[in-house]
Protein backbone atom coordinates (compact mmCIF):
# COMPACT_ATOMS: atom_id res chain seq x y z
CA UNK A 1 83.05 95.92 130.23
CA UNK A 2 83.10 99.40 129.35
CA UNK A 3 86.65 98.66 127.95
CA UNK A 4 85.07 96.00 125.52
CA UNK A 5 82.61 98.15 124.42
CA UNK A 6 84.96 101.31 123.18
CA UNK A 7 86.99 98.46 121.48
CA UNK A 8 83.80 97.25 119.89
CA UNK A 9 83.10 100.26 118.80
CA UNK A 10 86.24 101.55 117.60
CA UNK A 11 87.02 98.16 115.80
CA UNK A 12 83.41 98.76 114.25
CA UNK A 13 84.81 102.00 112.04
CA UNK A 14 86.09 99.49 109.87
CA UNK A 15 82.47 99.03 108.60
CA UNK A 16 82.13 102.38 107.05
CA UNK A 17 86.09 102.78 105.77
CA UNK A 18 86.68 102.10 102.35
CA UNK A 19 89.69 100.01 101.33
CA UNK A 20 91.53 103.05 99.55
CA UNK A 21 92.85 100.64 96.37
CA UNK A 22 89.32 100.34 95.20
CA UNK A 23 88.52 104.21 95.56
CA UNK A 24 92.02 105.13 93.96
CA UNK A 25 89.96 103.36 91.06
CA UNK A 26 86.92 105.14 91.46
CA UNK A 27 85.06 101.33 91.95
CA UNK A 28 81.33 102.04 92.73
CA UNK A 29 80.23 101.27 96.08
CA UNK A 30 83.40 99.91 96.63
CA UNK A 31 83.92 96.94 100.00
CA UNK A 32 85.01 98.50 103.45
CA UNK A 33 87.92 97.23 105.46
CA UNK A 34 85.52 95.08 107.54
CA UNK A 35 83.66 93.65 104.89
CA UNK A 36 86.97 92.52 102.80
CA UNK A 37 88.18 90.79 107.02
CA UNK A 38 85.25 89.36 106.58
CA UNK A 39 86.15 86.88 103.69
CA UNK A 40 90.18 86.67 104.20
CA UNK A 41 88.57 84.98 107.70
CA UNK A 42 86.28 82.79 105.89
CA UNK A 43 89.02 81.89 103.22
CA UNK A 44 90.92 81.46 105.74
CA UNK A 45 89.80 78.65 107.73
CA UNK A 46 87.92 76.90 105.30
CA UNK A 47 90.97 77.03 103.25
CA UNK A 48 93.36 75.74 106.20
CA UNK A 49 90.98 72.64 106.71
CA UNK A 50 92.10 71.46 103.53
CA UNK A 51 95.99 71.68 104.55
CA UNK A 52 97.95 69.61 106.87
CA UNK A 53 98.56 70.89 110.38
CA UNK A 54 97.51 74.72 110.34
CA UNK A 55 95.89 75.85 113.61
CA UNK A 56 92.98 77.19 111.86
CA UNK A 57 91.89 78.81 115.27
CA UNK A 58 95.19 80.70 114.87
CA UNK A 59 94.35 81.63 111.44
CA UNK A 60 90.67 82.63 112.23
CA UNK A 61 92.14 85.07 114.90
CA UNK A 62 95.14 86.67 113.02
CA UNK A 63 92.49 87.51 109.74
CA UNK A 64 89.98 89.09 112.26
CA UNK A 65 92.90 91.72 113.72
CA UNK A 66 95.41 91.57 110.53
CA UNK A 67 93.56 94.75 109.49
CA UNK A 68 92.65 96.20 112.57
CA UNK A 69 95.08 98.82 112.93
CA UNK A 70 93.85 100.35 109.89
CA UNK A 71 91.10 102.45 112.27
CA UNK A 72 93.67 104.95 113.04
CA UNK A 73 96.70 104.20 110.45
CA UNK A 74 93.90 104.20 107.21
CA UNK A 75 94.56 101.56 104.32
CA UNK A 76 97.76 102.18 102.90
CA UNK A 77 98.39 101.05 99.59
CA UNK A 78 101.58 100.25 97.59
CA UNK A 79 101.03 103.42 95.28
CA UNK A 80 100.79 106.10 98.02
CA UNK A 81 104.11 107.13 98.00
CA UNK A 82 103.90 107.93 94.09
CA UNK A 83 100.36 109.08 93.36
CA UNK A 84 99.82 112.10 90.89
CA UNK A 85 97.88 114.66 91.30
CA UNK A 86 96.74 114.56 87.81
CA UNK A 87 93.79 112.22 87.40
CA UNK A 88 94.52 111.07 83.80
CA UNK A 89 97.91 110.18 85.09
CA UNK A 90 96.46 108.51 88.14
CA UNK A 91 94.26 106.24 85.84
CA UNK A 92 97.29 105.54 83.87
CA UNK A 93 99.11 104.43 86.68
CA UNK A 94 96.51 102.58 88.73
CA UNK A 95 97.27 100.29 85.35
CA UNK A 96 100.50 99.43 86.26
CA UNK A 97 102.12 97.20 88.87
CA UNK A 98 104.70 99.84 91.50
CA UNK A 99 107.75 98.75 90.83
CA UNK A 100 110.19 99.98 94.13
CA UNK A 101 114.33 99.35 94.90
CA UNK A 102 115.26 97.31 96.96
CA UNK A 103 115.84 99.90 99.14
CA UNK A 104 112.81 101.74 98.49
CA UNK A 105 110.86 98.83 99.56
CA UNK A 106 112.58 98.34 102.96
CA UNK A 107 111.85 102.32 103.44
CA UNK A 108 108.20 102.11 102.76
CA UNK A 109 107.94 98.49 104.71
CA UNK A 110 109.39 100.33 107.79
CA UNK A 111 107.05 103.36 107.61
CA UNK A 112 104.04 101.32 107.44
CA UNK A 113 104.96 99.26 109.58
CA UNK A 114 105.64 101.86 112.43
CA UNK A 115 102.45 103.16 111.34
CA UNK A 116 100.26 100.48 111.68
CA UNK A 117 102.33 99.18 114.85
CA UNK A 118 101.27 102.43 117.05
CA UNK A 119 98.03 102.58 115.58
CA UNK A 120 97.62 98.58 116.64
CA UNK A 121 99.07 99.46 119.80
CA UNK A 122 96.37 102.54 120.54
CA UNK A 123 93.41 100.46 119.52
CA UNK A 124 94.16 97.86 122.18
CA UNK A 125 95.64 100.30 124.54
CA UNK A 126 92.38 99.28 127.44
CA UNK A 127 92.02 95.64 126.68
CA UNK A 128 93.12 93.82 129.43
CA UNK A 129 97.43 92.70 129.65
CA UNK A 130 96.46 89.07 128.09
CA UNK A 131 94.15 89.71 125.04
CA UNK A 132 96.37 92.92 124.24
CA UNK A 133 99.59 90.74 123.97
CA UNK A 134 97.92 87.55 122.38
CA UNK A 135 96.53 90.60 119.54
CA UNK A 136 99.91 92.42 119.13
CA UNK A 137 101.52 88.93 118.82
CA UNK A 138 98.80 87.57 115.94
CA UNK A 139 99.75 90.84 114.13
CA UNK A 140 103.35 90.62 114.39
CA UNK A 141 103.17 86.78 113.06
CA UNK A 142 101.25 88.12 109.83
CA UNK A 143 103.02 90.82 109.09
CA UNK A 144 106.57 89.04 109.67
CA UNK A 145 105.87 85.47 108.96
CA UNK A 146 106.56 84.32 112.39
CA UNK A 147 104.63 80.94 111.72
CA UNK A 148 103.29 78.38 109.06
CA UNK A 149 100.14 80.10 109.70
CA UNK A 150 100.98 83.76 109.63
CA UNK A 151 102.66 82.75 106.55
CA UNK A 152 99.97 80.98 104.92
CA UNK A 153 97.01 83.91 106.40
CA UNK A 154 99.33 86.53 104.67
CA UNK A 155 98.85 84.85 100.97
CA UNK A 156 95.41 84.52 101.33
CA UNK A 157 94.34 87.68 102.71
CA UNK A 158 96.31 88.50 98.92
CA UNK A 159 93.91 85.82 97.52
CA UNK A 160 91.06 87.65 98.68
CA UNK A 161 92.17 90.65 97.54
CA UNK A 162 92.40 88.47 93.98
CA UNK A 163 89.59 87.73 94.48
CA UNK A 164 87.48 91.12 94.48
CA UNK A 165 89.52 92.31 91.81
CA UNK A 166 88.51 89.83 89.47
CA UNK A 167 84.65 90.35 90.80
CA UNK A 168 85.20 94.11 89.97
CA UNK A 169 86.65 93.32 86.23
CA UNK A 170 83.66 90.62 85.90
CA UNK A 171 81.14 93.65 86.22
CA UNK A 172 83.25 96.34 84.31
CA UNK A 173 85.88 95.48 81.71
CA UNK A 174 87.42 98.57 82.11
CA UNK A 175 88.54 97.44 85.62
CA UNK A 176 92.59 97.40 85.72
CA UNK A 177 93.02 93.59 86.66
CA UNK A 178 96.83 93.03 85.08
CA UNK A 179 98.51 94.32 88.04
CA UNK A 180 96.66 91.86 90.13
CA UNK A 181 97.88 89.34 87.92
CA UNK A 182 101.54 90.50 87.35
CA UNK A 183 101.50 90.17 91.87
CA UNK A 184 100.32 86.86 91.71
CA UNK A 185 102.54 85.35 89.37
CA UNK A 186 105.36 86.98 91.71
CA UNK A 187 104.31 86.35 94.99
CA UNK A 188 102.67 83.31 95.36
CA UNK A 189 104.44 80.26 96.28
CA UNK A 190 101.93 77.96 98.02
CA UNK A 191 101.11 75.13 96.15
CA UNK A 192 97.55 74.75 97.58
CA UNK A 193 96.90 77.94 97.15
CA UNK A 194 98.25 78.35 93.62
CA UNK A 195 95.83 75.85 92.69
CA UNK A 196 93.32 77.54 93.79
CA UNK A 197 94.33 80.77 92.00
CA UNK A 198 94.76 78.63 88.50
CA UNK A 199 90.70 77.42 89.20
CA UNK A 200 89.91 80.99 90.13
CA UNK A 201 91.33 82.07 86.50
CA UNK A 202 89.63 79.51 84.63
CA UNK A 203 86.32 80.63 86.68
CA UNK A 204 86.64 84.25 85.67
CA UNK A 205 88.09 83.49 82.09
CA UNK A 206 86.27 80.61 80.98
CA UNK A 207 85.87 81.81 77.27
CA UNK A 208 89.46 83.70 77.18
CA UNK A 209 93.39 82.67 77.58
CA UNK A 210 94.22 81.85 80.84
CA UNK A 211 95.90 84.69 82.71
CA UNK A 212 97.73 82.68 85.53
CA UNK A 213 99.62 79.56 84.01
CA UNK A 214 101.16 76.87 86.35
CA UNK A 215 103.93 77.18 84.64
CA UNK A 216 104.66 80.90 85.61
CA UNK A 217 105.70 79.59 89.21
């Protein structure tokens, strides 16, 4: 038991650490890492119910670790390995969606990775043989796609993140949404859940353009 318990406790840091994307934009009060596992679990399933055979079990267990790691390897953003030290230029560039080689990207996918795999791998070091492997397994499917449903978990935990951008531009205009936008018109390639971003933009732009046309897929 005592094994469960340091887990517990460990896995509960993620309460009080800041996702670093919203700090990096000086956001007030801005969600923790728990709080944003939170809703990519809820999205999650209740989002899976409405698809044809997902193991929403699966789903539900792969959103509650996907972020785990981050106790020990931090939240590690897509702008870390360019950030200024300059604030003006920071807030200029927090504007703007990174833009990486191809070779770049495979560099900075194999850095976090290794980062987040040891950290995974240290956080679940005393849980017993089974629920360690069944953890590191969930992990690897949604960070490599292994399945429909590590697949489908990795665009909506990118929904969520959607999500609480547009909740952050609702309360301040000044919020830098575009690059959230610019990401979803290149990533996303779920039909369901491109639907659900095109009611999400008429939600949050009711009186404007919309920002995410069907077309742009």
């Amino acid at each position: 038991m005592n094994n469960f318990i340091d887990f517990f406790i460990e896995a509960g840091k993620l309460k009080d650490i800041e996702r670093s994307g919203w700090v990096l934009r000086e956001v007030k009060n801005p969600e923790t890492i728990a709080e944003h596992t939170f809703r990519v679990a809820l999205m999650g399933w209740l989002l899976a119910d409405k698809k044809e055979k997902l193991n929403a079990e699966r789903i539900i267990k792969m959103a509650l670790i996907h972020d785990i790691c981050e106790v020990y390897a931090g939240d590690i953003t897509p702008y870390d390995s360019i950030l200024p030290k300059n604030k003006k230029y920071l807030k200029k560039l927090m504007r703007t969606y990174p833009r990486f080689s191809n070779s770049e990207k495979r560099e900075l996918a194999l850095e976090k990775h290794k980062k987040e795999w040891q950290a995974l791998v240290k956080i679940t070091s005393k849980l017993e043989r089974k629920l360690r492997e069944e953890i590191l397994d969930l992990w690897l499917d949604y960070e490599e796609g292994k399945t429909k449903e590590g697949r489908f978990l990795k665009q909506v935990d990118k929904v969520e993140n959607l999500l609480q951008a547009l909740e952050y531009w609702k309360k301040d205009k000044n919020f830098p949404i575009n690059p959230w936008w610019i990401e979803a018109r290149e990533i996303f390639n779920d039909p369901f859940l491109i639907d659900f971003i095109e009611s999400l933009d008429k939600k949050f732009h009711s009186n404007e353009e919309n920002t995410f046309p069907h077309n742009s897929q």
